[in-house]
C-alpha atoms as a PDB file:
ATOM      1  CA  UNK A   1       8.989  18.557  11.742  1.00  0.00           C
ATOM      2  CA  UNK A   2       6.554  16.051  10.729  1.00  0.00           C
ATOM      3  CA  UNK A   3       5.718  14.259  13.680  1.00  0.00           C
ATOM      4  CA  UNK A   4       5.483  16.728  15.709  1.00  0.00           C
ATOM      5  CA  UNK A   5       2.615  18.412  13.728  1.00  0.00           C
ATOM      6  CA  UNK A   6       1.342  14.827  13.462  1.00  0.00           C
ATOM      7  CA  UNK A   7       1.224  14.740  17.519  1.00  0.00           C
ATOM      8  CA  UNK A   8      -0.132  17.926  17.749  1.00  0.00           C
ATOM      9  CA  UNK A   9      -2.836  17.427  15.693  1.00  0.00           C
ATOM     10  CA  UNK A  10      -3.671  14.015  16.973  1.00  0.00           C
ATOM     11  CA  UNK A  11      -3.475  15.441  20.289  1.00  0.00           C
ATOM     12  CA  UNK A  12      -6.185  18.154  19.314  1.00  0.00           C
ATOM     13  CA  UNK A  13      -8.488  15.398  17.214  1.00  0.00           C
ATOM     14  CA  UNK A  14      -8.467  12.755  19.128  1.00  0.00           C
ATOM     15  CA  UNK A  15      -7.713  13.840  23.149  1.00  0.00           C
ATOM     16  CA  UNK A  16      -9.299  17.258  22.287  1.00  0.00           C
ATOM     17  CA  UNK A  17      -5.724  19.119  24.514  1.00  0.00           C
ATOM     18  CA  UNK A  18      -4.558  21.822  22.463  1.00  0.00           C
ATOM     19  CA  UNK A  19      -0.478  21.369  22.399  1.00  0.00           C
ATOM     20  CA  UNK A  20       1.896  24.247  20.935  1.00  0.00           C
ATOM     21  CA  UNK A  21       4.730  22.524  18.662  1.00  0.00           C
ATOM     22  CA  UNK A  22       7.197  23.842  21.323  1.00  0.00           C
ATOM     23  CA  UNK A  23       5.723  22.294  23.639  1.00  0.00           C
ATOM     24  CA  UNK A  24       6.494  18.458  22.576  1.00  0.00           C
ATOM     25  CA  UNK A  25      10.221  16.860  23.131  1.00  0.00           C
ATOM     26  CA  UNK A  26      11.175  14.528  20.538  1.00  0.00           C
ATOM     27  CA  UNK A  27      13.562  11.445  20.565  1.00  0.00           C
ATOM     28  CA  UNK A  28      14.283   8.514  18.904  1.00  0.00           C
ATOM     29  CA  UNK A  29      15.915   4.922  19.589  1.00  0.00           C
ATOM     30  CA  UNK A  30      17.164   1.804  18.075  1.00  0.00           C
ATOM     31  CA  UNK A  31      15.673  -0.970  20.071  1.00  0.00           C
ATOM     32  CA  UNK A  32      16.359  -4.659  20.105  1.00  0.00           C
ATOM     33  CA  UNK A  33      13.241  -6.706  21.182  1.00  0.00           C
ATOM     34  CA  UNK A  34      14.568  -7.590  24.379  1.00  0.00           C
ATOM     35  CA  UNK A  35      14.925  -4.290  25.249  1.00  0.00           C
ATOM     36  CA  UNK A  36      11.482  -3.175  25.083  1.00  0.00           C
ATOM     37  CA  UNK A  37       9.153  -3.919  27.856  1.00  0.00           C
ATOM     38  CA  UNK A  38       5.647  -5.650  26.832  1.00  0.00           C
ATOM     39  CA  UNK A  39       3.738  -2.179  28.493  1.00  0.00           C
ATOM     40  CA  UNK A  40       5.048  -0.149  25.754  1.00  0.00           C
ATOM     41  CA  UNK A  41       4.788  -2.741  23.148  1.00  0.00           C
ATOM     42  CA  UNK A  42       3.509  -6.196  23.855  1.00  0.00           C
ATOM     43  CA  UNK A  43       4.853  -9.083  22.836  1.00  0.00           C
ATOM     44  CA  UNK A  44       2.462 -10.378  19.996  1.00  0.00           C
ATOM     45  CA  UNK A  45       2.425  -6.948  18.575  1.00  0.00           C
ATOM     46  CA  UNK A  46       6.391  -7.134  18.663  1.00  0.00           C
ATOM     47  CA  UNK A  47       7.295 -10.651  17.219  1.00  0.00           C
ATOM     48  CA  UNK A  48       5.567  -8.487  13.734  1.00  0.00           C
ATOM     49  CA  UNK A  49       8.058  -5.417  13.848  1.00  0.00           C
ATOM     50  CA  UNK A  50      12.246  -5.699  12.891  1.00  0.00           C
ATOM     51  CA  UNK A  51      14.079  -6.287  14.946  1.00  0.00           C
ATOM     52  CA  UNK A  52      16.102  -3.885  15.630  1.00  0.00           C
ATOM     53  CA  UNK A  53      13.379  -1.332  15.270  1.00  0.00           C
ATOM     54  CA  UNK A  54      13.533   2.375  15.491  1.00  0.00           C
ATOM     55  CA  UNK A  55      11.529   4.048  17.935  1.00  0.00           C
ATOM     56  CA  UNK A  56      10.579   7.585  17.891  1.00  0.00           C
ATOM     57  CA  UNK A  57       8.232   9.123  21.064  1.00  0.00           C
ATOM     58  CA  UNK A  58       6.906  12.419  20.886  1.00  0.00           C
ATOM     59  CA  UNK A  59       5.656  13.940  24.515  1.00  0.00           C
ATOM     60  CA  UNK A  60       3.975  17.126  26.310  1.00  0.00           C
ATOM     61  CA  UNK A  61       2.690  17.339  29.767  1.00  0.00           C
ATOM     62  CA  UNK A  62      -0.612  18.982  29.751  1.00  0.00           C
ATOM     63  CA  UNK A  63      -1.916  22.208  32.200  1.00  0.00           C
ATOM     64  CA  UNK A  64      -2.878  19.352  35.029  1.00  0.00           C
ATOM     65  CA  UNK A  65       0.707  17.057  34.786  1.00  0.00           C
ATOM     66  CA  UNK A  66      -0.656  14.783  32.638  1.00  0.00           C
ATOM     67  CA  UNK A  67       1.968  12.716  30.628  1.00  0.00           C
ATOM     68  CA  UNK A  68       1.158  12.024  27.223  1.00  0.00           C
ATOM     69  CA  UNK A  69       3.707  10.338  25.082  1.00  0.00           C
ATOM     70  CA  UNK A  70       3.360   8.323  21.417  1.00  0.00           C
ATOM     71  CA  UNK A  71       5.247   6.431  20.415  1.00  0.00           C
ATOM     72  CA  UNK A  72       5.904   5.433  16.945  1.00  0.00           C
ATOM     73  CA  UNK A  73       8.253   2.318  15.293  1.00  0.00           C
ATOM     74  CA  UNK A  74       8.892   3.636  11.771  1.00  0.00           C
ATOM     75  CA  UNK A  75      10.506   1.453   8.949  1.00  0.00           C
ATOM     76  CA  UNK A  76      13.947   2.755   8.592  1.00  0.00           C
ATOM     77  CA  UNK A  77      14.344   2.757   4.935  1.00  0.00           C
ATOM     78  CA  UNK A  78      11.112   4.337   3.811  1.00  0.00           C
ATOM     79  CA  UNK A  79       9.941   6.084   7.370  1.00  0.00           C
ATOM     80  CA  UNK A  80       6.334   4.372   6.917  1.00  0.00           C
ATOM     81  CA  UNK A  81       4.518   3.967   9.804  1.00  0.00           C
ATOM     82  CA  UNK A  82       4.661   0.493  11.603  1.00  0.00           C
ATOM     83  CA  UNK A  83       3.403   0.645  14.913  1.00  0.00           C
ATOM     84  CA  UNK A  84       2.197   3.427  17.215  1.00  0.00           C
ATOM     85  CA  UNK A  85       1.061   3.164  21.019  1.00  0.00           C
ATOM     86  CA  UNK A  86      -0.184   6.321  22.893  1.00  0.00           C
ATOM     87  CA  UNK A  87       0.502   6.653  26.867  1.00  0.00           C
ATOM     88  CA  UNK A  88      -0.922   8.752  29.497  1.00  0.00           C
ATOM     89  CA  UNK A  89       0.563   9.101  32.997  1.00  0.00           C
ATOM     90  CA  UNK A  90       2.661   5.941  32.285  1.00  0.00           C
ATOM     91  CA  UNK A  91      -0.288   3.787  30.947  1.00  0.00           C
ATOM     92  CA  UNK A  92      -1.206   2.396  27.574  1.00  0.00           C
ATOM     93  CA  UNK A  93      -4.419   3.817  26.158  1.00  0.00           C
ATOM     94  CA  UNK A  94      -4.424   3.124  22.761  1.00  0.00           C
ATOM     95  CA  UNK A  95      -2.129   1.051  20.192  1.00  0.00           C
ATOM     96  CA  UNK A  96      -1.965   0.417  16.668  1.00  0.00           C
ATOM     97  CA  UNK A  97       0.118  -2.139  14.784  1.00  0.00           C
ATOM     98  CA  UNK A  98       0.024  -1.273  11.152  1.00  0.00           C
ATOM     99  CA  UNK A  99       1.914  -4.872   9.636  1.00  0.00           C
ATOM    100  CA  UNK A 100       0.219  -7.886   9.483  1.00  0.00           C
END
């Protein structure tokens, strides 16, 4: 599966963890805006994506129970990335909002 390479690999690039593909769990939502919380997406990032959106988040704890989890809002017709935000033990590190 796609993302779940992607993950991997990010993982390994950027966070420098190596993560087995069997490793990750995998799931994926349809989310209306007031159902997201502004930690996992905040709000001027969200008033940019559709609403509803569809939310995938890929996630591995690591050898010293760290939680990492991405998560990704893809465009349901054509699967293109629109937004990604990357969480460790429950808080946001890194996001990246891909519409203007």
């Amino acid at each position: 599966m796609f993302h779940i390479d992607w993950f991997v690999g990010t993982m390994k690039k950027t966070f420098h963890i190596g993560v087995k593909n069997e490793d990750v769990s995998y799931e994926a939502y349809d989310f209306h805006h007031e159902d997201l919380d502004d930690l996992l997406i905040p709000a001027e990032h969200l008033e940019k994506l559709p609403n509803p959106l569809l939310f995938e988040t890929l996630m591995y704890v690591d050898d010293e129970s760290y939680e990492w989890i991405a998560g990704v809002v893809l465009e349901e017709g054509t699967r293109n990335k629109l937004y990604e935000v990357w969480i460790k033990n429950g808080e946001p590190i890194v996001y990246e909002l891909y519409v203007n």
